[in-house]
Protein backbone atom coordinates (compact mmCIF):
# COMPACT_ATOMS: atom_id res chain seq x y z
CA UNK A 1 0.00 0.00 0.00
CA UNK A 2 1.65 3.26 -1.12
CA UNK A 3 1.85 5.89 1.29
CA UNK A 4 0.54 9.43 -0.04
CA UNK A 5 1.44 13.29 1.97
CA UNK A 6 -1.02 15.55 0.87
CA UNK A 7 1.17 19.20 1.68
CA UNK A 8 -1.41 21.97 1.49
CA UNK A 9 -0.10 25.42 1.04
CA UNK A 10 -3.44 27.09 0.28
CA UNK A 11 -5.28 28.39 -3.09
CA UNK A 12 -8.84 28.12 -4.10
CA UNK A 13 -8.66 24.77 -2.80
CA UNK A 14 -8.44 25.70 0.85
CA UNK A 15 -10.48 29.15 0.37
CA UNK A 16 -13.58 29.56 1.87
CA UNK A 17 -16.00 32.62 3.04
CA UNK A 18 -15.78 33.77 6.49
CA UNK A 19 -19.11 35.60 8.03
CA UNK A 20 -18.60 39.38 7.27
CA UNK A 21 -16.01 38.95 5.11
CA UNK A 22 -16.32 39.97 1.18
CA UNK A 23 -14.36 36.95 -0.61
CA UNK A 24 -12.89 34.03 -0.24
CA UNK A 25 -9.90 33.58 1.78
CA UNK A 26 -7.34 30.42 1.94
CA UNK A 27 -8.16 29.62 5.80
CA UNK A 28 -9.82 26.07 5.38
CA UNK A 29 -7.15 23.59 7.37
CA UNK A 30 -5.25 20.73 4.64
CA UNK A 31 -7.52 17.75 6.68
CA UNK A 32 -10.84 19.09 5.48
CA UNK A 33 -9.71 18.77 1.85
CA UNK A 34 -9.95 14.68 2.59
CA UNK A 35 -13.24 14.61 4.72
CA UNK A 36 -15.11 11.93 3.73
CA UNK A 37 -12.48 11.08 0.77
CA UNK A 38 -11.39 7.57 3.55
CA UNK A 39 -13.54 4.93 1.84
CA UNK A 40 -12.09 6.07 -1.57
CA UNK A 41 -8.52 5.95 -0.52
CA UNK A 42 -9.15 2.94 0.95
CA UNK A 43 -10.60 1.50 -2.63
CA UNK A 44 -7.59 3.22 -4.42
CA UNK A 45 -5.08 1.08 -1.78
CA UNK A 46 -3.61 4.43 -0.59
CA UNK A 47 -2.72 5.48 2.84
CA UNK A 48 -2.79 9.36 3.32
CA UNK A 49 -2.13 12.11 5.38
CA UNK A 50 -2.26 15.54 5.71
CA UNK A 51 0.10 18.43 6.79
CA UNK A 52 -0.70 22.15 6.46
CA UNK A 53 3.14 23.75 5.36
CA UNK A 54 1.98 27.01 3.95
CA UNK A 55 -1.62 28.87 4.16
CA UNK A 56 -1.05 31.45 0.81
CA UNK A 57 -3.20 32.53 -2.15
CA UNK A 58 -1.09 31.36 -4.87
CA UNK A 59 -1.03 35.08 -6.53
CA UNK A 60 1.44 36.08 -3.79
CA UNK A 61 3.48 32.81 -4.02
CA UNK A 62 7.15 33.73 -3.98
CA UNK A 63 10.66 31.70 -4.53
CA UNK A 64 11.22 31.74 -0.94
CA UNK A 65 7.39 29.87 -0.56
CA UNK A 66 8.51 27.25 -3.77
CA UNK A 67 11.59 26.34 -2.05
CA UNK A 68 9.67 25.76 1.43
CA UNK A 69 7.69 23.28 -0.87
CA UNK A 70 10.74 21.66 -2.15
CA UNK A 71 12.49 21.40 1.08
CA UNK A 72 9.24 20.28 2.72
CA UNK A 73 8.78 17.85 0.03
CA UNK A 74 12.28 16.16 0.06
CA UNK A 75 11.80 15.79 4.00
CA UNK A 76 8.69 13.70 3.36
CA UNK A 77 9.73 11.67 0.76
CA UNK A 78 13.48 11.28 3.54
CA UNK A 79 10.21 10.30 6.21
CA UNK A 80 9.70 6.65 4.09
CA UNK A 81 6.64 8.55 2.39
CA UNK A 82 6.22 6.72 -1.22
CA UNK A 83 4.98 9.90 -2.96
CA UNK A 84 3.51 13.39 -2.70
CA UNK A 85 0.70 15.77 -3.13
CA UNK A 86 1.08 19.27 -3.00
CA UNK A 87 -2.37 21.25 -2.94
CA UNK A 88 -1.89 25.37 -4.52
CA UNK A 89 -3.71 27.65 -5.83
CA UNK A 90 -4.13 27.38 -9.51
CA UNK A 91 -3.06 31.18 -10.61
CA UNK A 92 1.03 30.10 -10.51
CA UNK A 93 0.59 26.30 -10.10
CA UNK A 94 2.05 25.63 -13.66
CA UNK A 95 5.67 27.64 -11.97
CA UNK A 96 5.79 25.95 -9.09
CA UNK A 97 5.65 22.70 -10.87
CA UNK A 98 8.41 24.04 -13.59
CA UNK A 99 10.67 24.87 -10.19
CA UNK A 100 10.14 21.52 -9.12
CA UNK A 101 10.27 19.50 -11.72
CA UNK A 102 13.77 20.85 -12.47
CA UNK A 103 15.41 20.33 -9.56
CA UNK A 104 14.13 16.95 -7.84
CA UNK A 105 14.96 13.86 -9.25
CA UNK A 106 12.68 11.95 -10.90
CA UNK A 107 12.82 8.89 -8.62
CA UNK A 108 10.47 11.96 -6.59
CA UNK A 109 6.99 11.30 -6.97
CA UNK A 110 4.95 14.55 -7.16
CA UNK A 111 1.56 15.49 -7.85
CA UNK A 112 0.72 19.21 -7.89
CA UNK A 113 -3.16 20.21 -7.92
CA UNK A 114 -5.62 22.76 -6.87
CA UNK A 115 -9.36 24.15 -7.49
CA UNK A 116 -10.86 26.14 -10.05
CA UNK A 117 -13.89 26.60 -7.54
CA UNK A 118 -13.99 26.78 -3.44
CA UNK A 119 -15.64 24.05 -1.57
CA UNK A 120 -18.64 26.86 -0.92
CA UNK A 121 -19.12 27.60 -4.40
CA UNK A 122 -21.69 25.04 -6.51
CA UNK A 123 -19.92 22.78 -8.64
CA UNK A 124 -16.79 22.45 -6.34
CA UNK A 125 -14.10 20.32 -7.66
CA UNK A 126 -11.15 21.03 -5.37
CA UNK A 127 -11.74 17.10 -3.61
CA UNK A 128 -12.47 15.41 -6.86
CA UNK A 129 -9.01 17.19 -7.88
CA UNK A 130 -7.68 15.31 -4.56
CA UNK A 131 -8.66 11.89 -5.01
CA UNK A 132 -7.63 12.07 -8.67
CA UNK A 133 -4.47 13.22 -7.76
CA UNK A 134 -3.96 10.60 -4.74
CA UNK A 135 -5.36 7.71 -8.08
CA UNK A 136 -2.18 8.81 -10.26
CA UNK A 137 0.24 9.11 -7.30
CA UNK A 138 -0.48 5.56 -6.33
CA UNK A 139 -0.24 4.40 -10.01
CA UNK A 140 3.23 6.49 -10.88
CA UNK A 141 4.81 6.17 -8.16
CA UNK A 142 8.21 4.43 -9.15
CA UNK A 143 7.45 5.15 -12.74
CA UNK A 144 10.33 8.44 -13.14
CA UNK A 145 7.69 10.94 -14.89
CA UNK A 146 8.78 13.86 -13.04
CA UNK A 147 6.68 16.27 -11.30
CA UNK A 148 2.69 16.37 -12.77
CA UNK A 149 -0.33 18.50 -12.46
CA UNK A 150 -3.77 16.82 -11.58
CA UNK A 151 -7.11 18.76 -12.96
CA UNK A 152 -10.15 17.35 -14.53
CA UNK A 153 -9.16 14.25 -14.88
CA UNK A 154 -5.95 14.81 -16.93
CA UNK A 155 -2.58 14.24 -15.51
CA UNK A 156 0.09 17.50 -17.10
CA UNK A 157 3.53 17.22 -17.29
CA UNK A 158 5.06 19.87 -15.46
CA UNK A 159 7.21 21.75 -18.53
CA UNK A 160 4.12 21.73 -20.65
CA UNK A 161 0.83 22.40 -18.57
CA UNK A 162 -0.82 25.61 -18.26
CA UNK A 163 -3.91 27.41 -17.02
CA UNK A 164 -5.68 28.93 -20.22
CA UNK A 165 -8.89 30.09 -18.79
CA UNK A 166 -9.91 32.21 -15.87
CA UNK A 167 -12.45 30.62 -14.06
CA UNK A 168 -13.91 27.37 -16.42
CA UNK A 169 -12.84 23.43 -14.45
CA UNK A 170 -11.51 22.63 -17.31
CA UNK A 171 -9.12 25.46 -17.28
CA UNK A 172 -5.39 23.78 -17.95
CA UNK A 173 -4.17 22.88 -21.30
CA UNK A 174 -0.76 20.98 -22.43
CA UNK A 175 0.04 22.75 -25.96
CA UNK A 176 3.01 21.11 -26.36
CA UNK A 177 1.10 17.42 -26.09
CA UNK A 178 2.29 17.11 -22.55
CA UNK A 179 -0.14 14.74 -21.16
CA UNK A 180 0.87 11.67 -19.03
CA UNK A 181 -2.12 10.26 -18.69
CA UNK A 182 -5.72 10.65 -17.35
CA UNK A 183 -7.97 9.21 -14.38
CA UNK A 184 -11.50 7.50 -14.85
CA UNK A 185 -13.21 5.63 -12.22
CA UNK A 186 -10.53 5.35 -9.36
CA UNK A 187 -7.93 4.21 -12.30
CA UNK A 188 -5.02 5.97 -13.80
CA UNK A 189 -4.91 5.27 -17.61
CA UNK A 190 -1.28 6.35 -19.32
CA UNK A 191 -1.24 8.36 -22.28
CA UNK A 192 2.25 8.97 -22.61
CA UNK A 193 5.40 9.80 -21.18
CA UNK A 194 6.69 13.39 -22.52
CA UNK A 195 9.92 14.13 -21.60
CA UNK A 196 10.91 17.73 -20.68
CA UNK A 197 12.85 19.85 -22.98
CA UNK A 198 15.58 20.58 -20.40
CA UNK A 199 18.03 18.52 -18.10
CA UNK A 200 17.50 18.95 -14.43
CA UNK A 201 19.26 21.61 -12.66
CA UNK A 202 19.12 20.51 -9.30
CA UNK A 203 20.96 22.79 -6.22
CA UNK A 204 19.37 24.19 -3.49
CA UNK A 205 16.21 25.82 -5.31
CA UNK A 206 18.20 29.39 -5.52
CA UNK A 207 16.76 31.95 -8.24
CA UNK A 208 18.83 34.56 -9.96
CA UNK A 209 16.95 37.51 -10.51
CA UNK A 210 15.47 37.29 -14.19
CA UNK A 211 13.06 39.65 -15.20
CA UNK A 212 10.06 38.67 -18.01
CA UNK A 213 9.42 41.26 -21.27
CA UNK A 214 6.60 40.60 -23.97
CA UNK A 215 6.55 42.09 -27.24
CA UNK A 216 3.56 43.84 -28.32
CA UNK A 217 3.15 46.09 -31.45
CA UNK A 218 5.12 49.78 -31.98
CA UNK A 219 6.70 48.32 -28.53
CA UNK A 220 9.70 50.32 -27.46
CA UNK A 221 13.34 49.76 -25.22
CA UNK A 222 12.24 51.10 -22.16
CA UNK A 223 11.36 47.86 -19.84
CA UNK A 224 14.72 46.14 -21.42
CA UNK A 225 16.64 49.44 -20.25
CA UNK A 226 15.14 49.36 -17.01
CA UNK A 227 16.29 45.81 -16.42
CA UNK A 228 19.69 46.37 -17.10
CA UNK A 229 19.74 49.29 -14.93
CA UNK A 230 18.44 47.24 -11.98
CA UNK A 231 21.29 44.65 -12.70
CA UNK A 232 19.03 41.79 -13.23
CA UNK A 233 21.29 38.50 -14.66
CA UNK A 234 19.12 37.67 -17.46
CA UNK A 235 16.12 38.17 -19.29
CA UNK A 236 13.33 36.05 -20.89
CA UNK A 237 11.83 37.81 -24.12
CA UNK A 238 8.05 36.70 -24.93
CA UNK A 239 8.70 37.42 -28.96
CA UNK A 240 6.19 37.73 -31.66
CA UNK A 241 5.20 34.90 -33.40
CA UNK A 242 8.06 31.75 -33.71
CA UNK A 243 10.10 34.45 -31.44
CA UNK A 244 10.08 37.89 -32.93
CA UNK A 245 11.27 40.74 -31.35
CA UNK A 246 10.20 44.31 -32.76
CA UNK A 247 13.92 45.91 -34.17
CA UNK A 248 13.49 48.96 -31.68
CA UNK A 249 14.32 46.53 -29.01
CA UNK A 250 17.33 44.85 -30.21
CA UNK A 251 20.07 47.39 -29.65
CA UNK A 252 19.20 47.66 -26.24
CA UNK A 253 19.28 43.48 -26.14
CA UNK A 254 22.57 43.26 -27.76
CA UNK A 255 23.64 46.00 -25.07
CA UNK A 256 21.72 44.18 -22.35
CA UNK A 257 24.23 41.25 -23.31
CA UNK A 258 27.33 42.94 -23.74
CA UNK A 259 26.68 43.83 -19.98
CA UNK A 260 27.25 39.69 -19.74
CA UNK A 261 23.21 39.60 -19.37
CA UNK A 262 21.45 36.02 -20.95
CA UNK A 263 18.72 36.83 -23.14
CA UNK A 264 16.09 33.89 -24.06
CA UNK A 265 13.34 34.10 -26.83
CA UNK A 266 9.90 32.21 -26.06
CA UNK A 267 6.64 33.14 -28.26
CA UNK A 268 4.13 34.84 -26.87
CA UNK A 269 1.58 32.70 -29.20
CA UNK A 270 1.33 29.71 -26.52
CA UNK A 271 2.11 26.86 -28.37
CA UNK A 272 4.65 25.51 -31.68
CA UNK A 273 8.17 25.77 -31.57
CA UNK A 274 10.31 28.66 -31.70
CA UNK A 275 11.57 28.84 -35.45
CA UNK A 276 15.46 28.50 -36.49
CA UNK A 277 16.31 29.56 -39.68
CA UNK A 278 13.14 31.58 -41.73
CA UNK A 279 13.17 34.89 -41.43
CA UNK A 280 16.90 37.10 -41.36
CA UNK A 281 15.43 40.59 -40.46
CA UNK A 282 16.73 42.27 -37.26
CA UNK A 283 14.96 41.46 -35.02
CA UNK A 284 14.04 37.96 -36.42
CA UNK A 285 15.12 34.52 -34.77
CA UNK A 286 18.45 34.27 -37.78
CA UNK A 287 19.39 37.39 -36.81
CA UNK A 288 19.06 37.12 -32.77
CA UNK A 289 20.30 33.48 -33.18
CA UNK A 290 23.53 34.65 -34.45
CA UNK A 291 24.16 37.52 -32.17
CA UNK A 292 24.00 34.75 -29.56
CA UNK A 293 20.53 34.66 -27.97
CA UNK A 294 18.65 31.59 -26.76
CA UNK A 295 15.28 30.25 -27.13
CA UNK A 296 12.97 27.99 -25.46
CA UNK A 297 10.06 26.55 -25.95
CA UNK A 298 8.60 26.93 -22.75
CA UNK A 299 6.52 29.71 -22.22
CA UNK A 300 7.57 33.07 -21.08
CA UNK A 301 6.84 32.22 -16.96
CA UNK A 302 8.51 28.80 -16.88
CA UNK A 303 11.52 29.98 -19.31
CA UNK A 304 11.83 32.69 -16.55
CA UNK A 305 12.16 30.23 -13.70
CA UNK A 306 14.13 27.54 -15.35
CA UNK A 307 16.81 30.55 -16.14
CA UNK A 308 16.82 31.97 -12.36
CA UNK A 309 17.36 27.95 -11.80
CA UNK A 310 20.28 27.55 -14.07
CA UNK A 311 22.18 30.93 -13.58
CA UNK A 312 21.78 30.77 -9.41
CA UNK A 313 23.51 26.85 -10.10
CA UNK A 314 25.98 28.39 -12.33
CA UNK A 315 25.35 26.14 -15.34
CA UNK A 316 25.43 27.03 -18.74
CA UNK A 317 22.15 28.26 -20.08
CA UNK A 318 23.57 27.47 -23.81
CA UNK A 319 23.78 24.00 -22.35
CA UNK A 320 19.81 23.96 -21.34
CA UNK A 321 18.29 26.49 -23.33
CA UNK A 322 18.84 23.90 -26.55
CA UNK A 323 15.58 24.35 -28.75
C-alpha cells in the first residue's frame, strides 16, 4: 500500500468565506480537503495524510514559498513517504511545478493540484481534484515521470501544462502534447510519457533575478533598459510569433548582453516551436540566433524560472536552453 502526503499550502482549494467577510480567503485547514475522501482511498489502496506547510493565495506565491515546498517535500519523501501531493492555488501552479520538476529527481513522486472553484461555491471540484491526484500518485509512483499536475481528470507534465482560462474546471491545457495520462473511475490510464525539454538543474532551489518582457506592437526599449539598470542577470523575451522581437528593441538586447546579461526568446503565441532559420530581419530569430541569444520553448513564466534555476547553479544556459 503506497503511502501518499497531501502538503497543502493554500489556493482556491483551501479558500472559503468567512461571516462578514467579502471573498474568499485560503483559511480552510489541509484535513478538510480529505473529509469523507477515507472509503475512496481505501478503494484506491492508498494510505494518506495531511500536513498544512503554507496557508497562501497562490497570486502572492514567492521563490522563498517554492523552495519551502521543495524542502518540505524532500523531507517527506526522507520520512519513508512513497509519494507526494502538493495542494496550490491554480493562478502560478504551472511555476511551481516548472521549479520543481527541475530540480528533484525523478525517482520523486509529485503530484501538484488545486481548485478552479472553493468548496462553498456550486460545482466544487477542489476534492475530486484530490482523489484524482492521490489515483495517479499511487499508479506512478516508481514510474520516473517527473513532477505532474492533476485537474479534470488529466494528468500534465510539469514543462508543458498551463492554465488557459480564468475561471472554467476545465481550465489547464498541455500545448506542447504534454499529457501523461488521465484518471476515470478510481484508475489511472497512461497516455504517454513526454519528456521535458531541459536537463534537471538541481541545487538548493536558488533563483537569480530574471526579469520577463513581452513584445507587443510599436513596442519600445524602455522595460529592457530598465532591467539592465536594476542589474538583473538575465532576461526572458516573450517574442512575436516563432520568437520575434520588434527591431526597436534589439540594440538595447545586444547592449543588455554585452553587460554579460542572458537573453532567451519564447513566443508569446502559446504553443509551436520557436523557429530556427526563416526569417533574417533584425529582429528575427536568424538574426538574434547569431548575435548569440537563446530560445525555449517553454513559455515566457517557466523559461523565466528555469533561467533563475540555471544561472543561481551556475550552469550554462547554452547547455539547457537547446531548442
Amino acid at each position: 500500500m503506497p503511502s501518499i502526503a497531501i502538503l497543502a499550502t493554500g489556493g482556491t482549494i483551501a479558500s472559503e468565506k468567512q461571516p462578514g467577510a467579502d471573498g474568499l480567503m485560503p483559511t480552510a485547514p489541509a484535513d478538510t480537503l480529505v473529509t469523507g475522501l477515507e472509503d475512496a482511498f481505501a478503494n484506491v489502496g492508498a494510505h494518506v495524510e495531511t500536513r498544512q506547510i503554507l496557508s497562501i493565495d497562490s497570486m502572492a506565491i514567492t521563490f522563498d514559498d517554492m523552495k519551502v515546498m521543495l524542502r518540505q517535500t524532500l523531507a517527506t519523501l526522507d520520512a519513508g513517504f512513497d509519494a507526494v501531493v502538493i495542494t496550490h492555488g491554480t493562478d502560478t501552479i504551472e511555476e511551481t511545478a516548472l521549479y520543481l520538476d527541475a530540480i528533484l529527481p525523478d525517482k520523486c513522486t509529485v503530484i501538484m493540484t488545486g481548485a478552479m472553484r472553493a468548496s462553498t461555491q456550486l460545482g466544487a471540484d477542489g476534492q475530486r481534484n484530490v482523489l484524482d491526484s492521490v489515483v495517479a500518485a499511487a499508479a506512478l509512483c516508481g514510474k520516473q515521470v517527473g513532477v505532474c499536475v492533476v485537474m479534470n481528470g488529466r494528468v500534465f507534465a510539469a514543462w508543458d501544462v498551463e492554465k488557459a482560462h480564468t475561471t472554467g474546471v476545465d481550465a489547464f491545457r498541455a500545448p506542447q502534447g504534454g499529457v501523461v495520462g488521465e484518471v476515470n473511475e478510481l484508475r489511472f490510464v497512461p497516455v504517454g510519457r513526454p519528456m521535458p525539454p531541459y536537463p534537471k538543474i538541481g541545487g538548493g532551489g536558488d533563483v537569480a533575478s530574471v526579469e520577463l518582457i513581452r513584445c507587443v506592437a510599436s513596442a519600445s526599449d524602455v522595460l529592457i533598459r530598465a532591467a539592465v539598470d536594476a542589474g538583473v542577470r538575465g532576461l526572458i523575451i516573450e517574442g512575436l510569433g516563432g520568437g520575434h522581437v520588434p527591431p526597436v528593441m534589439v540594440p538595447a538586447l545586444l547592449d543588455a548582453m554585452h553587460r554579460n546579461m542572458v537573453v532567451v526568446v519564447t513566443s508569446r503565441t502559446g504553443s509551436g516551436l520557436p523557429l530556427r532559420a526563416m526569417y533574417q530581419a533584425t529582429g528575427a530569430e536568424i538574426y538574434l540566433r547569431r548575435h548569440g541569444v537563446l530560445f525555449s520553448r517553454l513559455s515566457g513564466p517557466k523559461a523565466r524560472i528555469l533561467l533563475g534555476l540555471v544561472l543561481a547553479a551556475n550552469h550554462d544556459p547554452a547547455s539547457v536552453f537547446v531548442d
